[in-house]
C-alpha atoms as a PDB file:
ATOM      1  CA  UNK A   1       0.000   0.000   0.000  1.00  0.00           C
ATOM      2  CA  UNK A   2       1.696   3.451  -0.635  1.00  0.00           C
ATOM      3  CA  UNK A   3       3.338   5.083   2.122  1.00  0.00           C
ATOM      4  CA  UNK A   4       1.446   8.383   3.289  1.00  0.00           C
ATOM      5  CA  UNK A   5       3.781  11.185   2.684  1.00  0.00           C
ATOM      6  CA  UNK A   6       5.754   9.809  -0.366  1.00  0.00           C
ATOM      7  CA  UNK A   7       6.650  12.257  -2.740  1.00  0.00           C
ATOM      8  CA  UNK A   8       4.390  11.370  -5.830  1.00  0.00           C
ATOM      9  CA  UNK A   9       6.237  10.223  -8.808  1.00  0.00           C
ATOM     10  CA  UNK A  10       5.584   7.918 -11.926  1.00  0.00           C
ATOM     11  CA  UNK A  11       8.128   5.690 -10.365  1.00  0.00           C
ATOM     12  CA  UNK A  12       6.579   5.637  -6.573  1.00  0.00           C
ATOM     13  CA  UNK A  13       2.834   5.540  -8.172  1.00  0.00           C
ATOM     14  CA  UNK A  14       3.508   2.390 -10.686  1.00  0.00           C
ATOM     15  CA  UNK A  15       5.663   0.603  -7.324  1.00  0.00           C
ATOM     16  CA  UNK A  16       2.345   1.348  -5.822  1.00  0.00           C
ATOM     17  CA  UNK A  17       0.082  -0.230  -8.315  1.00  0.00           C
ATOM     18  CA  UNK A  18       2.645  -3.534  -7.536  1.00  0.00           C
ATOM     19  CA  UNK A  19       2.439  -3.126  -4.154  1.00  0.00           C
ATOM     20  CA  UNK A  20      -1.304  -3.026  -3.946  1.00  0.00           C
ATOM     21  CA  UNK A  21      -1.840  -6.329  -5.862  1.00  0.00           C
ATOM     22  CA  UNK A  22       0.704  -8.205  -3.764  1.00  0.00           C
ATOM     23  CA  UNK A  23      -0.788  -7.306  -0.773  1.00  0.00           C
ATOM     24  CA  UNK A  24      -3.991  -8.906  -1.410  1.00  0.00           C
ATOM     25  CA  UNK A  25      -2.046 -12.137  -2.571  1.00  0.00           C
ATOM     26  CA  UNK A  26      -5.184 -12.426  -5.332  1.00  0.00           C
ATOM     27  CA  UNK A  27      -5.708 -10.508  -8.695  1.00  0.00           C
ATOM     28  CA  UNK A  28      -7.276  -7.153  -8.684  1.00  0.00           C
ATOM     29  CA  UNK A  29      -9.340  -5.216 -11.167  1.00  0.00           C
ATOM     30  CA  UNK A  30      -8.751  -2.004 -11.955  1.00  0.00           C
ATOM     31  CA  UNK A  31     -11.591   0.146  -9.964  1.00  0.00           C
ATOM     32  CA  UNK A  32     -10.169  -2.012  -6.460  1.00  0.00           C
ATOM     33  CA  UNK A  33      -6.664  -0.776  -7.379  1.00  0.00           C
ATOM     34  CA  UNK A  34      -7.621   2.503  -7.994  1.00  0.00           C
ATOM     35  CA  UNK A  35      -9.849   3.030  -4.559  1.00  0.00           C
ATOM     36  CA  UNK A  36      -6.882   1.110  -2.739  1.00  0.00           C
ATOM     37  CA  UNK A  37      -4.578   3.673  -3.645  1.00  0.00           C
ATOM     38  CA  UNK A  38      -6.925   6.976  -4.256  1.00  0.00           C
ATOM     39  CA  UNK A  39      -5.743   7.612  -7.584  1.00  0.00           C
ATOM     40  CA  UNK A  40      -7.857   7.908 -10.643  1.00  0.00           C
ATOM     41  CA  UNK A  41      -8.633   4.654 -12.659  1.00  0.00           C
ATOM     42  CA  UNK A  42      -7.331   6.304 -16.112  1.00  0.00           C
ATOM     43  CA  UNK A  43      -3.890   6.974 -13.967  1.00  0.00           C
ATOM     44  CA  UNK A  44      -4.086   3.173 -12.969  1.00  0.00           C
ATOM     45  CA  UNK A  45      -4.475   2.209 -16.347  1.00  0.00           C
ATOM     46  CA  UNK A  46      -2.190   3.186 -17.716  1.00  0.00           C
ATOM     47  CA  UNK A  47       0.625   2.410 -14.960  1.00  0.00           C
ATOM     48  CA  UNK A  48      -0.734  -1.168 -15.509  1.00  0.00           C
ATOM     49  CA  UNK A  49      -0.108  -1.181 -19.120  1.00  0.00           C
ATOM     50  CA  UNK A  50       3.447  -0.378 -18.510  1.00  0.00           C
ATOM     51  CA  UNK A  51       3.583  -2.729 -16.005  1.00  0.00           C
ATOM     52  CA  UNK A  52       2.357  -5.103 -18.083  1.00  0.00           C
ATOM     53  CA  UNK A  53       4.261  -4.653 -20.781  1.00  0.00           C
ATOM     54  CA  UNK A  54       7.259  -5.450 -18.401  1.00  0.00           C
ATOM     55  CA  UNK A  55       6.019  -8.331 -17.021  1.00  0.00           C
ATOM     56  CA  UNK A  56       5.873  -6.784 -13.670  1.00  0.00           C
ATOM     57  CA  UNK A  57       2.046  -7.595 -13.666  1.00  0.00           C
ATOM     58  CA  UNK A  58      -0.141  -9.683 -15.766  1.00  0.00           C
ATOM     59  CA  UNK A  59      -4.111  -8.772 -17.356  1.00  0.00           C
ATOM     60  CA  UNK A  60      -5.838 -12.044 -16.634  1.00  0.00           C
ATOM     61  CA  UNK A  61      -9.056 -13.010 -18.991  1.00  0.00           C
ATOM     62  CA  UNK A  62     -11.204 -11.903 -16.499  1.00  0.00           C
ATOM     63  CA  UNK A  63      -9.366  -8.259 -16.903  1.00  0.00           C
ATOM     64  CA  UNK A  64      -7.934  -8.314 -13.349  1.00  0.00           C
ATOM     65  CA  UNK A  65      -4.259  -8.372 -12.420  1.00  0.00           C
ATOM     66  CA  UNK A  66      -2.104 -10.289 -10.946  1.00  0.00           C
ATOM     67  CA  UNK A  67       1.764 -10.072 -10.125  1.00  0.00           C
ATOM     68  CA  UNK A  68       3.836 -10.880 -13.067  1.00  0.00           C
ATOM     69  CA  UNK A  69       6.881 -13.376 -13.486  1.00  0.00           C
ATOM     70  CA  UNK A  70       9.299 -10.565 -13.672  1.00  0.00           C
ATOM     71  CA  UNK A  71       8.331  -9.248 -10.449  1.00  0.00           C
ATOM     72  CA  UNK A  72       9.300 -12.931  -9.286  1.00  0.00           C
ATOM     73  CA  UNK A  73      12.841 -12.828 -11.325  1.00  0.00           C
ATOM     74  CA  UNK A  74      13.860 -10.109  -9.668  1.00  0.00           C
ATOM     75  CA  UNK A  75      12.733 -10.782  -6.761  1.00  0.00           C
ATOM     76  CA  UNK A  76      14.536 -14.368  -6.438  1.00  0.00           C
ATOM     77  CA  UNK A  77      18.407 -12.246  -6.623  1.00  0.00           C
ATOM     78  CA  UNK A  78      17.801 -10.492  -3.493  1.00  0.00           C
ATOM     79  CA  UNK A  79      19.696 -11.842  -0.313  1.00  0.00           C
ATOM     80  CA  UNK A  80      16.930 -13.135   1.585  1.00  0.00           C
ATOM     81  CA  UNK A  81      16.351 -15.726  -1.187  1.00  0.00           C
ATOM     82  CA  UNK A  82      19.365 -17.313  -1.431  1.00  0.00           C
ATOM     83  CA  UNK A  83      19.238 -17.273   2.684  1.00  0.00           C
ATOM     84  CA  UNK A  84      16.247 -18.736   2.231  1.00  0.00           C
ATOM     85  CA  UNK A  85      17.160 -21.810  -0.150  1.00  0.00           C
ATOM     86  CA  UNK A  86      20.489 -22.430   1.758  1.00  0.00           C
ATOM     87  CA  UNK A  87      18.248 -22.545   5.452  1.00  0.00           C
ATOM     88  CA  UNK A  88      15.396 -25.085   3.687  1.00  0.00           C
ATOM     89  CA  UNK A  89      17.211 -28.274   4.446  1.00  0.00           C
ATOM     90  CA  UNK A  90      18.324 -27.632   7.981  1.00  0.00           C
ATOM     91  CA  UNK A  91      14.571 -25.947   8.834  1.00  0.00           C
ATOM     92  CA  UNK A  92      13.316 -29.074   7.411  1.00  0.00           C
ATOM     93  CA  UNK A  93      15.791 -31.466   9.841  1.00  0.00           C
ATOM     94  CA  UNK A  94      14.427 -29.063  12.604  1.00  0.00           C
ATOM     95  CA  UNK A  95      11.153 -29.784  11.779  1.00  0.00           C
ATOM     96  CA  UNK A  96      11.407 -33.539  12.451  1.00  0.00           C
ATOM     97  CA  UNK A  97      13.671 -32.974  15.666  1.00  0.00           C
ATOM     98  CA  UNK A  98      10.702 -30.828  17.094  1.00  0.00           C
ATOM     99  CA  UNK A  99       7.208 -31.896  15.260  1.00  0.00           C
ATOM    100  CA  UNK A 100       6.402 -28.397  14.717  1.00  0.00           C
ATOM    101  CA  UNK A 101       6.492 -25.141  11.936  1.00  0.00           C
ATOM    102  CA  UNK A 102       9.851 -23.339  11.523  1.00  0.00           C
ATOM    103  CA  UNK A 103      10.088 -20.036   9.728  1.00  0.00           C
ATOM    104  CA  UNK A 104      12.673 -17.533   8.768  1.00  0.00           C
ATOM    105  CA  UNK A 105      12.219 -13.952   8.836  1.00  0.00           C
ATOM    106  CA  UNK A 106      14.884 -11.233   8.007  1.00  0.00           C
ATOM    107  CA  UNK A 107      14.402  -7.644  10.215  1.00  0.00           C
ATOM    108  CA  UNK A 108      13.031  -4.574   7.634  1.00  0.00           C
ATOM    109  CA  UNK A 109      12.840  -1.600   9.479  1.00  0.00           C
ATOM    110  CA  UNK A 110      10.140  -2.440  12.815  1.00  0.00           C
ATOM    111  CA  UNK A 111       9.049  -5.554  11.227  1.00  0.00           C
ATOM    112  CA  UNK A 112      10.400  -8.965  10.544  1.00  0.00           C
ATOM    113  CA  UNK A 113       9.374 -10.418   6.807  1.00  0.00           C
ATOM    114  CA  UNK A 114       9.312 -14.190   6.903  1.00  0.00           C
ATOM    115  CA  UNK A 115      11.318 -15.716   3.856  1.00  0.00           C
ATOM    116  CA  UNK A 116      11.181 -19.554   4.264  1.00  0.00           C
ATOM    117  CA  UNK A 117       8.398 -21.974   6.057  1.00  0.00           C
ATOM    118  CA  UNK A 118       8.449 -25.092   6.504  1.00  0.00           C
ATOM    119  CA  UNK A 119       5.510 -26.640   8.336  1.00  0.00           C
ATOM    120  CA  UNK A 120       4.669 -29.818  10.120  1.00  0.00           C
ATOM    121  CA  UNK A 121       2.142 -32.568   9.877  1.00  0.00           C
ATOM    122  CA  UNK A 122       0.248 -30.549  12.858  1.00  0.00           C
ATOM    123  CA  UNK A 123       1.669 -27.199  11.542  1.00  0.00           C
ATOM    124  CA  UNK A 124       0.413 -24.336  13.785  1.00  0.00           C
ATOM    125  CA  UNK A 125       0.662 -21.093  11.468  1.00  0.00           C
ATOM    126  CA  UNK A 126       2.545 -18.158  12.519  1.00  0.00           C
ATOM    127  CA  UNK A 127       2.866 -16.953   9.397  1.00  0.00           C
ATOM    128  CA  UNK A 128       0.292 -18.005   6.408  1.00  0.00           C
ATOM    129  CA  UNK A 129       2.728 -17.328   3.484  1.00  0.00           C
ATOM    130  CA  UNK A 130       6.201 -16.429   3.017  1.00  0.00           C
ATOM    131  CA  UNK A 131       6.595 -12.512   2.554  1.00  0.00           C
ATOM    132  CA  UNK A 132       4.026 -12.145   5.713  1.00  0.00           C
ATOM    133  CA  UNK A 133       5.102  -8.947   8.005  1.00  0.00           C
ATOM    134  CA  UNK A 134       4.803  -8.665  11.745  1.00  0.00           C
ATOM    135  CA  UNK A 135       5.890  -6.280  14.239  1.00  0.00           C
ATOM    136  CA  UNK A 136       9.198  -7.238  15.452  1.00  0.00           C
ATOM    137  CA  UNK A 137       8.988  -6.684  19.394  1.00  0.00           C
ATOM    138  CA  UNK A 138       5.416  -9.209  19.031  1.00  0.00           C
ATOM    139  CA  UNK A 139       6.959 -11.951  17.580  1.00  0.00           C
ATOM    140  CA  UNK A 140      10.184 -14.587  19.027  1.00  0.00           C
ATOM    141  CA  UNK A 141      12.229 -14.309  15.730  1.00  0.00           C
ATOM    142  CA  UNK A 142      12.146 -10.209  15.861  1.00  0.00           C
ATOM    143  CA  UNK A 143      12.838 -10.239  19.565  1.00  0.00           C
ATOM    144  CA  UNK A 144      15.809 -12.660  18.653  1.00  0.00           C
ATOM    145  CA  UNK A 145      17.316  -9.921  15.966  1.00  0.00           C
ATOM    146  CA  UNK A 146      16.396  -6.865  18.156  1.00  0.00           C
ATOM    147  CA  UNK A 147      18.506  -8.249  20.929  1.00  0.00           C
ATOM    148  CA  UNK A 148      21.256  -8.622  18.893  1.00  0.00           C
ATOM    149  CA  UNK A 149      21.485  -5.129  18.578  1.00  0.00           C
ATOM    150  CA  UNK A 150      22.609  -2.140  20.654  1.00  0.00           C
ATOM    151  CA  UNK A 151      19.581  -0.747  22.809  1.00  0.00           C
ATOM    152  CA  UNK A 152      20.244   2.871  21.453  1.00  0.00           C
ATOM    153  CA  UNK A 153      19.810   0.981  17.917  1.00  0.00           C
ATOM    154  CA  UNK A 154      16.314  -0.417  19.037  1.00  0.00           C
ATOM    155  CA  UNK A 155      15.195   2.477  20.922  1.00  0.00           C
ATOM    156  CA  UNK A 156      15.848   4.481  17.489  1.00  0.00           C
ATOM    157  CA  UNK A 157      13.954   1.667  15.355  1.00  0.00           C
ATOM    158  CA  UNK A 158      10.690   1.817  17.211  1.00  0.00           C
ATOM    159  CA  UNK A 159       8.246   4.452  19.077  1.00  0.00           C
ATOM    160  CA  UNK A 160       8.200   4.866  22.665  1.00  0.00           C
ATOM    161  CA  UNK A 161       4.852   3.419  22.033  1.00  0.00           C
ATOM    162  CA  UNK A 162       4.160  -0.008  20.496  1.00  0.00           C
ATOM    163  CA  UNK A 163       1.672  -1.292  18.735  1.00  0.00           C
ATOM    164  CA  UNK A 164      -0.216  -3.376  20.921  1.00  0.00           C
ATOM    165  CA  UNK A 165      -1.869  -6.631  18.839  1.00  0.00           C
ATOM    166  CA  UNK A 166      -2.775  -8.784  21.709  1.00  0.00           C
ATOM    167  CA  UNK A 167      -3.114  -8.622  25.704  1.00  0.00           C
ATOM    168  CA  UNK A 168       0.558 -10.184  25.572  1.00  0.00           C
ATOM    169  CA  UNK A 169       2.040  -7.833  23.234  1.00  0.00           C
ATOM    170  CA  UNK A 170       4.860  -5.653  24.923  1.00  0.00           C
ATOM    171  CA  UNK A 171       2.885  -2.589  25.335  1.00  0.00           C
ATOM    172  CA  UNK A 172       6.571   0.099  25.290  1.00  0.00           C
ATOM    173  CA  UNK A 173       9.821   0.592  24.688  1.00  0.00           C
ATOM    174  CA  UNK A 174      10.927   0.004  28.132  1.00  0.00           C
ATOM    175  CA  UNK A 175       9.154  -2.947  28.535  1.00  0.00           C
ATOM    176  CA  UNK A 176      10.770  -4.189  25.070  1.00  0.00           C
ATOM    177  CA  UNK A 177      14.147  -3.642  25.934  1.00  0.00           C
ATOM    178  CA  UNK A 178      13.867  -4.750  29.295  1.00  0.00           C
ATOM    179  CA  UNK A 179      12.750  -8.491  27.304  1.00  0.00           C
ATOM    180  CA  UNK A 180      15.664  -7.999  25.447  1.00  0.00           C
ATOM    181  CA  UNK A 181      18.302  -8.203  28.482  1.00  0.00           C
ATOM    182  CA  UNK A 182      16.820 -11.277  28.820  1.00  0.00           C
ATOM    183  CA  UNK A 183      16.499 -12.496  25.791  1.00  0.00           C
ATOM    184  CA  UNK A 184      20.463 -11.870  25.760  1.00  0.00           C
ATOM    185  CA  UNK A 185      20.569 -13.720  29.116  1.00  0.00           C
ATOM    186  CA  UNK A 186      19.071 -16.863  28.245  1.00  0.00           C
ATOM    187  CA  UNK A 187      20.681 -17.120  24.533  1.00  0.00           C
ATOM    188  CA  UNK A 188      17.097 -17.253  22.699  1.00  0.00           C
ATOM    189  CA  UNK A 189      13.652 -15.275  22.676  1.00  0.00           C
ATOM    190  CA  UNK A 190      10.542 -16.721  23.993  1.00  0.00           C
ATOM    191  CA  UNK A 191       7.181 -15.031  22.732  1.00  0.00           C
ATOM    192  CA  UNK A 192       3.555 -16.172  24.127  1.00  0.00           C
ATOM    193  CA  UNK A 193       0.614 -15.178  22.248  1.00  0.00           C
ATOM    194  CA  UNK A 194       1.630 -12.107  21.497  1.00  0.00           C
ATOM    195  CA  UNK A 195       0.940 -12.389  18.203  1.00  0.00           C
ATOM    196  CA  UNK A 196      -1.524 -14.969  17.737  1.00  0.00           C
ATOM    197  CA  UNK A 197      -3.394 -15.328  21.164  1.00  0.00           C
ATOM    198  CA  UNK A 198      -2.674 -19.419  20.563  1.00  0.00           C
ATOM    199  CA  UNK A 199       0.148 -19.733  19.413  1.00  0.00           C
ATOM    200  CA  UNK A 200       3.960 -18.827  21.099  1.00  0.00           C
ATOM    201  CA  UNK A 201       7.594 -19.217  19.730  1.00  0.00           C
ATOM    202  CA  UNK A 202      10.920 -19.754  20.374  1.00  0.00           C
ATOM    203  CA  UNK A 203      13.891 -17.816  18.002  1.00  0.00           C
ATOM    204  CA  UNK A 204      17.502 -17.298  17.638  1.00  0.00           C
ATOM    205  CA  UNK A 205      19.452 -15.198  15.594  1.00  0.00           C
ATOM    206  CA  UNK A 206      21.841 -16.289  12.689  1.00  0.00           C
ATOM    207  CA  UNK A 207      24.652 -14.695  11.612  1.00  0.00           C
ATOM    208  CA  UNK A 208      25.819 -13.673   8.175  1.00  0.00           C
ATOM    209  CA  UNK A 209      28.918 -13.649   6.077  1.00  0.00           C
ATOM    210  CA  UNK A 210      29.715 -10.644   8.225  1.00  0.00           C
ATOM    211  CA  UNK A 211      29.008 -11.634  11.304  1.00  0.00           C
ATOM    212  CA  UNK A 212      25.981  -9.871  12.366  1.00  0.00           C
ATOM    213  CA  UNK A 213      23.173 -10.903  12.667  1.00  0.00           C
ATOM    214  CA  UNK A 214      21.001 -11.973   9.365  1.00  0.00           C
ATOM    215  CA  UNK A 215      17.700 -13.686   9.979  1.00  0.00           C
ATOM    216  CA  UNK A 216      16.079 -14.806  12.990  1.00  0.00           C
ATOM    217  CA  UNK A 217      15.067 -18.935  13.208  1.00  0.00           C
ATOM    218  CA  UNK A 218      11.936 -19.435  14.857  1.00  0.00           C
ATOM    219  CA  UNK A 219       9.845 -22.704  15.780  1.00  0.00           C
ATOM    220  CA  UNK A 220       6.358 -22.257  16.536  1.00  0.00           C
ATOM    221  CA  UNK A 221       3.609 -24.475  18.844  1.00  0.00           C
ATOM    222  CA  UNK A 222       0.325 -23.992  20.151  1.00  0.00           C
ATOM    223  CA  UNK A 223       0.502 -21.323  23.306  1.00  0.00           C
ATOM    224  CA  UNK A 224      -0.134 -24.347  25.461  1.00  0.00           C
ATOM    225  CA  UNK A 225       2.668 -27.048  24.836  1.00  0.00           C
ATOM    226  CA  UNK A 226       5.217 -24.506  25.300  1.00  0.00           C
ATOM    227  CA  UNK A 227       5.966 -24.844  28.700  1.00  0.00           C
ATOM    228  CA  UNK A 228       9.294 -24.877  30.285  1.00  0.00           C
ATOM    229  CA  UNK A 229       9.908 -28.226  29.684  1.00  0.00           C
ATOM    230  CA  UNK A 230       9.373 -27.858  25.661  1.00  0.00           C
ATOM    231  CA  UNK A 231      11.383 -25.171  25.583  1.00  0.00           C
ATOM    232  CA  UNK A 232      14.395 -27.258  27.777  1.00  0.00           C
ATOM    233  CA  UNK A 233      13.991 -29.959  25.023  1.00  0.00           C
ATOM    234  CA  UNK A 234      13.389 -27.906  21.869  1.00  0.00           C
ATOM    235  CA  UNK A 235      15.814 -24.935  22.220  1.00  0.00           C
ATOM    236  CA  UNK A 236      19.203 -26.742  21.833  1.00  0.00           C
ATOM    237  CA  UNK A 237      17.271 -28.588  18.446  1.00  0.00           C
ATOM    238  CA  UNK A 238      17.250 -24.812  17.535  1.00  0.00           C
ATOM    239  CA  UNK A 239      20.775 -23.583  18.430  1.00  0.00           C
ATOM    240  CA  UNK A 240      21.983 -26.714  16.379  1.00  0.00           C
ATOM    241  CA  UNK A 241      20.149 -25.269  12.988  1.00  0.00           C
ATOM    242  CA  UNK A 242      21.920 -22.081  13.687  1.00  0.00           C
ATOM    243  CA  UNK A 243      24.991 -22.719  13.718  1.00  0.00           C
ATOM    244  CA  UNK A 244      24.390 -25.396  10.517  1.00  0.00           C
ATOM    245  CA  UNK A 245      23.036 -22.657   8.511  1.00  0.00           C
ATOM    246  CA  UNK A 246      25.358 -20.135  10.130  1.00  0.00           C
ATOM    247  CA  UNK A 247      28.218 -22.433   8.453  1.00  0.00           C
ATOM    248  CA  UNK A 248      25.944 -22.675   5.462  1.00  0.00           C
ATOM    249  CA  UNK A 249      25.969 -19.069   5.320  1.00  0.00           C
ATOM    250  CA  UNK A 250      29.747 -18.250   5.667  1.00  0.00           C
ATOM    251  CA  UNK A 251      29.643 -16.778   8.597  1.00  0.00           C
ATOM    252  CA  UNK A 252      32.843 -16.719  11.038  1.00  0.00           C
ATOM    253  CA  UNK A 253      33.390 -18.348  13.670  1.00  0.00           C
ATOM    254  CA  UNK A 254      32.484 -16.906  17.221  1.00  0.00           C
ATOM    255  CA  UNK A 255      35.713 -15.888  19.457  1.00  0.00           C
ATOM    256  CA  UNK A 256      34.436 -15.873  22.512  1.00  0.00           C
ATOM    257  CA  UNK A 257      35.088 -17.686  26.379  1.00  0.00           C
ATOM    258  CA  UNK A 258      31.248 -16.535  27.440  1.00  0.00           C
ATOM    259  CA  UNK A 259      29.350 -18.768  27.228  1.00  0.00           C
ATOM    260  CA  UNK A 260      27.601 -20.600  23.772  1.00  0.00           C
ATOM    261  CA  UNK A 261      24.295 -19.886  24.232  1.00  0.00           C
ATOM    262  CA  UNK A 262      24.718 -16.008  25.254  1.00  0.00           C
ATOM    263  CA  UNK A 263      27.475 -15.775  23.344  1.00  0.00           C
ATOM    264  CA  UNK A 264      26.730 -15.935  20.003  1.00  0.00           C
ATOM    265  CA  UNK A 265      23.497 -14.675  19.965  1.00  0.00           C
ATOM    266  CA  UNK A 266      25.613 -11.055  21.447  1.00  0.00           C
ATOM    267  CA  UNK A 267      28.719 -11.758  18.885  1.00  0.00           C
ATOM    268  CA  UNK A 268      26.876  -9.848  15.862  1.00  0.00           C
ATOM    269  CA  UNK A 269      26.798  -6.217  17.545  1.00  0.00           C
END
């Protein structure tokens, strides 16, 4: 959806038009793009011819649009993809270790964008498609990330107030990075229907090429089974895919006496 306060331009009004269909995840006709975006349906046309014409988007016989394959070729060079392929076999190891959903999700801005899922037999959805967005202080794999950065970093990246989605949702700044220190403290993040009121998570971070922090690795169970106990038996499953996609991913080795749990999750500031 366009951003409120965006200069208008050719450019920013046809990434709009893009924008708006792959929101929806479904074809739109012309009049629903146009009211989504408060432009003028002669304006949308012809930013959808263009589009077209590029492959960007694609007229269906119906005479709605959907997202093109060119959108998707360009799409598939950015970093998160190739993250994404080279995680896929260890999130799908982890996913027989623990019986449950694993996603991926890289950090843009206040919100973590999941980039790989792979689900169980009794999958409990955190996220319904890859390319979902959440707020990063409500969900375990954006708490993971946030920790690994510096609190003047965090306090910089989000409001004093937070958006509050659930009763469980951390409700300020303070309170955020106050779940960060522990977060740091225990070597993973731990998030209980703050999100989803049923489900709950446990993340870590993994670190790139260059060491800091890339993605976040998150499993995902109904609010209920994660008690203590799960978590005892499920988080070192977790740490292990880490560090195999961590070496998957190039990144160097930690050098560091604290200890491994703490450690590296703190090694990419």
């Amino acid at each position: 959806m366009p951003s409120r306060g965006r200069p208008r331009s050719g450019l920013n009004s046809g990434l709009d038009v893009l924008e708006a269909i792959a929101s929806e995840r479904r074809p739109l006709t012309l009049t629903e793009i146009a009211a989504r975006l408060g432009m003028s349906k002669s304006s949308v046309h012809e930013l959808l011819g263009m589009l077209a014409g590029r492959g960007y988007v694609r007229r269906l016989a119906d005479s709605s649009y959907g997202v093109g394959i060119k959108a998707w070729e360009v799409g598939c060079v950015s970093a998160p993809i190739g993250m994404a392929r080279t995680a896929a076999p260890h999130m799908t190891q982890l996913v027989r270790e623990v019986t449950h959903g694993v996603s991926l999700a890289v950090l843009d801005g206040a919100e973590t964008v999941c980039i790989q899922l792979i689900e169980a037999a009794r999958a409990v959805r955190v996220h319904n498609n890859i390319g979902d967005r959440s707020p990063a202080h409500a969900v375990s794999a954006g708490l993971a990330m946030l920790a690994a950065m510096e609190d003047e970093d965090v306090a910089r990246l989000l409001p004093a107030r937070l958006r509050r989605v659930t009763s469980e949702t951390l409700a300020t700044r303070e309170d955020l990075l106050g779940e960060l220190v522990r977060v740091r403290r225990r070597g993973f993040a731990i998030s209980r229907g703050a999100w989803r009121a049923d489900v709950a998570g446990i993340a870590v971070s993994v670190r790139g090429p260059d060491g800091r922090v890339a993605a976040g690795l998150a499993i995902a169970a109904p609010r209920d089974q994660v008690t203590d106990d799960w978590i005892r038996g499920a988080s070192p499953f977790l740490r292990m895919a880490a560090e195999r996609i961590e070496v998957d991913f190039g990144a160097p080795p930690i050098q560091s006496s604290v200890g491994p749990g703490v450690s590296r999750r703190r090694g990419a500031r």
